[in-house]
C-alpha atoms as a PDB file:
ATOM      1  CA  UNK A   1     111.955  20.483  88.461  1.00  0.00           C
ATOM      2  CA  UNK A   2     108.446  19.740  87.792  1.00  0.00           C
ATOM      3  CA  UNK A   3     107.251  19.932  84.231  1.00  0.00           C
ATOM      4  CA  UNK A   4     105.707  23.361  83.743  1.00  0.00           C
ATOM      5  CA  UNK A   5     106.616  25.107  86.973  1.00  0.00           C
ATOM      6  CA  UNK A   6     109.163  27.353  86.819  1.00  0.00           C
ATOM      7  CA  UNK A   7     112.391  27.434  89.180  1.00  0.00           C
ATOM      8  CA  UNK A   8     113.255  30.161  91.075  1.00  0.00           C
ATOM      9  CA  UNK A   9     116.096  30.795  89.098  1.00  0.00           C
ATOM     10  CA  UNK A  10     114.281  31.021  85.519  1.00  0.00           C
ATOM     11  CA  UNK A  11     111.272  32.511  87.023  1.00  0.00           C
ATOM     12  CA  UNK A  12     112.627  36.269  87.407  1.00  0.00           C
ATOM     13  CA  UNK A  13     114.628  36.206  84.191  1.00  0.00           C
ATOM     14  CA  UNK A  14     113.627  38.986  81.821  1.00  0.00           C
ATOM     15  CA  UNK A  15     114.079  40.872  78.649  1.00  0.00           C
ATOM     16  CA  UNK A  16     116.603  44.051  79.298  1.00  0.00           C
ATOM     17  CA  UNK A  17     115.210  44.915  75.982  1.00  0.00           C
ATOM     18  CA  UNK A  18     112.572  47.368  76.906  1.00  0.00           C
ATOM     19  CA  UNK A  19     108.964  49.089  74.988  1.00  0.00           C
ATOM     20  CA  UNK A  20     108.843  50.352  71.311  1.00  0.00           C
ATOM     21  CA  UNK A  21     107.930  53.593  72.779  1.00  0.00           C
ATOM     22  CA  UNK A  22     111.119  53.989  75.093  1.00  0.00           C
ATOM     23  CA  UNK A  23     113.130  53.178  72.527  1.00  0.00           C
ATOM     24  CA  UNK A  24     111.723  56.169  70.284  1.00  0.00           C
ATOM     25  CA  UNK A  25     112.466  58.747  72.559  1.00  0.00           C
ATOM     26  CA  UNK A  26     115.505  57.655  73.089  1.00  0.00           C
ATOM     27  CA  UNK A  27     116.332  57.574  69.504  1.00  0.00           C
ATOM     28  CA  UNK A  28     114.746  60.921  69.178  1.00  0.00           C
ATOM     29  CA  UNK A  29     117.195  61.953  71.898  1.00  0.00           C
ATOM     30  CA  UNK A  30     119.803  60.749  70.218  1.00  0.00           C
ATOM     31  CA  UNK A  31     118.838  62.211  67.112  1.00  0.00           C
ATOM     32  CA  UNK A  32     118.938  65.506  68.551  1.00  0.00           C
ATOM     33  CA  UNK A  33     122.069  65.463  70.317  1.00  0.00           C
ATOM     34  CA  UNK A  34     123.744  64.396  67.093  1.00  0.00           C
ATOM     35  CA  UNK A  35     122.162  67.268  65.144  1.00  0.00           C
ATOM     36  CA  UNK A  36     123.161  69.268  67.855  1.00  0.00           C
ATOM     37  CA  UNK A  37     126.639  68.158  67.777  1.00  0.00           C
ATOM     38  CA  UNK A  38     126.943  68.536  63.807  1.00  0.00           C
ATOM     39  CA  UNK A  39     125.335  71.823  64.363  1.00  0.00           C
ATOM     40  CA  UNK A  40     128.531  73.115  66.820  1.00  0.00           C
ATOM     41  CA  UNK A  41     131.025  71.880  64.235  1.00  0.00           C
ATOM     42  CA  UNK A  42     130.177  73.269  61.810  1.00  0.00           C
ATOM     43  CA  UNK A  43     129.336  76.678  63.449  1.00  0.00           C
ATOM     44  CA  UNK A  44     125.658  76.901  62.159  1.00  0.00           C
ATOM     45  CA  UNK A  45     123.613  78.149  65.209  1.00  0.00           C
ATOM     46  CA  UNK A  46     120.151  77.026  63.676  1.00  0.00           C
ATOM     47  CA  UNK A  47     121.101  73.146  63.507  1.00  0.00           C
ATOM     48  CA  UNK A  48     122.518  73.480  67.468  1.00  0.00           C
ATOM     49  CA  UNK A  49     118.876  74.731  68.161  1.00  0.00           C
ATOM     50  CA  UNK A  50     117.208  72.460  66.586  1.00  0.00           C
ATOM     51  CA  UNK A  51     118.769  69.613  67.874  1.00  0.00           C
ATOM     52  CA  UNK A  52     118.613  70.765  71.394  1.00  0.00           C
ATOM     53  CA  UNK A  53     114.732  71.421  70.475  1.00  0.00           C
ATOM     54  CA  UNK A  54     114.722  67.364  69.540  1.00  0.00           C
ATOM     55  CA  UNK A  55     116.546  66.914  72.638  1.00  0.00           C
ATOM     56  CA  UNK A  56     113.982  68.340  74.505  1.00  0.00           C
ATOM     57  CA  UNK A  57     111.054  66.936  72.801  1.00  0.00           C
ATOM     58  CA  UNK A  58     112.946  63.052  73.292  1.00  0.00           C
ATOM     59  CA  UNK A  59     113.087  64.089  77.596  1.00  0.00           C
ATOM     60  CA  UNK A  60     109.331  65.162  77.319  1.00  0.00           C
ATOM     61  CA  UNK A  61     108.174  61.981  75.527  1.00  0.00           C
ATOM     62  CA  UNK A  62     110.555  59.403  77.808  1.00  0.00           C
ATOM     63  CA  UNK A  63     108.471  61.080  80.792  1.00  0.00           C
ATOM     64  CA  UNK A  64     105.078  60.668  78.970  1.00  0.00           C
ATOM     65  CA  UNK A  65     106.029  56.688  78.117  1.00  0.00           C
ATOM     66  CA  UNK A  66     107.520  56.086  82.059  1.00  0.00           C
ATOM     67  CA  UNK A  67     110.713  54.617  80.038  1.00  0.00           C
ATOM     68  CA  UNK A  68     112.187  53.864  83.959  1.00  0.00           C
ATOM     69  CA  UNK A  69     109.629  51.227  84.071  1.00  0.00           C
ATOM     70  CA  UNK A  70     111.624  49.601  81.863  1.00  0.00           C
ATOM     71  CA  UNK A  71     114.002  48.596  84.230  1.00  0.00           C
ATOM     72  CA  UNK A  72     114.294  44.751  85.044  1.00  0.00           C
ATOM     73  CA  UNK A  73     115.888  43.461  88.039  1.00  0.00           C
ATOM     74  CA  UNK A  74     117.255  40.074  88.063  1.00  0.00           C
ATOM     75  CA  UNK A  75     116.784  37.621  91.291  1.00  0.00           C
ATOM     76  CA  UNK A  76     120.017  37.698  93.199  1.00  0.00           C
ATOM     77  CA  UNK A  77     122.897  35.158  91.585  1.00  0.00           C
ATOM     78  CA  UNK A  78     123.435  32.036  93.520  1.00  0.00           C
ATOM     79  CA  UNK A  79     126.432  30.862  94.410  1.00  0.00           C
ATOM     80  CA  UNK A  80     128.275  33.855  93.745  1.00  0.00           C
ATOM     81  CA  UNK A  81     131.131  35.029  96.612  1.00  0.00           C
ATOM     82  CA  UNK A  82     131.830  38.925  96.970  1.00  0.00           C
ATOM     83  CA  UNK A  83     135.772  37.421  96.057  1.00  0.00           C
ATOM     84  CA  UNK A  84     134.552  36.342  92.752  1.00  0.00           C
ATOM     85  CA  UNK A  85     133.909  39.523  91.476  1.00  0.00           C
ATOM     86  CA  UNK A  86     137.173  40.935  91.519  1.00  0.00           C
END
C-alpha cells in the first residue's frame, strides 16, 4: 500500500456510532417507553400518558434529525465463503 492512500478495504470502514442528535431522540424514546412502562405497573394512568406523549415526541424528532441516515454500510468482506457463516 502506498503511504497515504487508502486500501479498499480501510477505505469504507466507518463509525456505527451515529449523530448527537439521533442519539437524543432515541434516548427520549426510551425515556418515554420506560415512563410508560412504570406508569402500567403501577396502575397510574397519568405516567402511561405521559410517557407515550415522550414516545411520541422521540418518533417526531428522529424524523426531523433523518436518524436512518445514520446507517453505515460496510464494503463487502473478502474472503468470506457462504459455508463460513454457519
Amino acid at each position: 500500500m502506498v503511504e497515504g492512500k487508502k486500501s479498499e478495504q480501510t477505505e469504507h470502514l466507518g463509525s456505527h456510532g451515529g449523530r448527537a442528535s439521533s442519539w437524543l431522540s432515541v434516548a427520549v424514546m426510551l425515556v418515554g417507553t420506560i415512563v410508560a412502562g412504570f406508569g402500567l405497573t403501577a396502575s397510574n394512568w397519568m405516567l402511561v400518558w405521559i410517557g407515550a406523549g415522550l414516545f411520541v415526541v422521540g418518533g417526531i424528532l428522529a424524523l426531523v434529525f433523518d436518524i436512518f441516515t445514520d446507517v453505515v454500510i460496510d464494503a463487502p468482506r473478502v474472503g468470506l465463503r457462504a459455508e463460513d457463516h454457519r
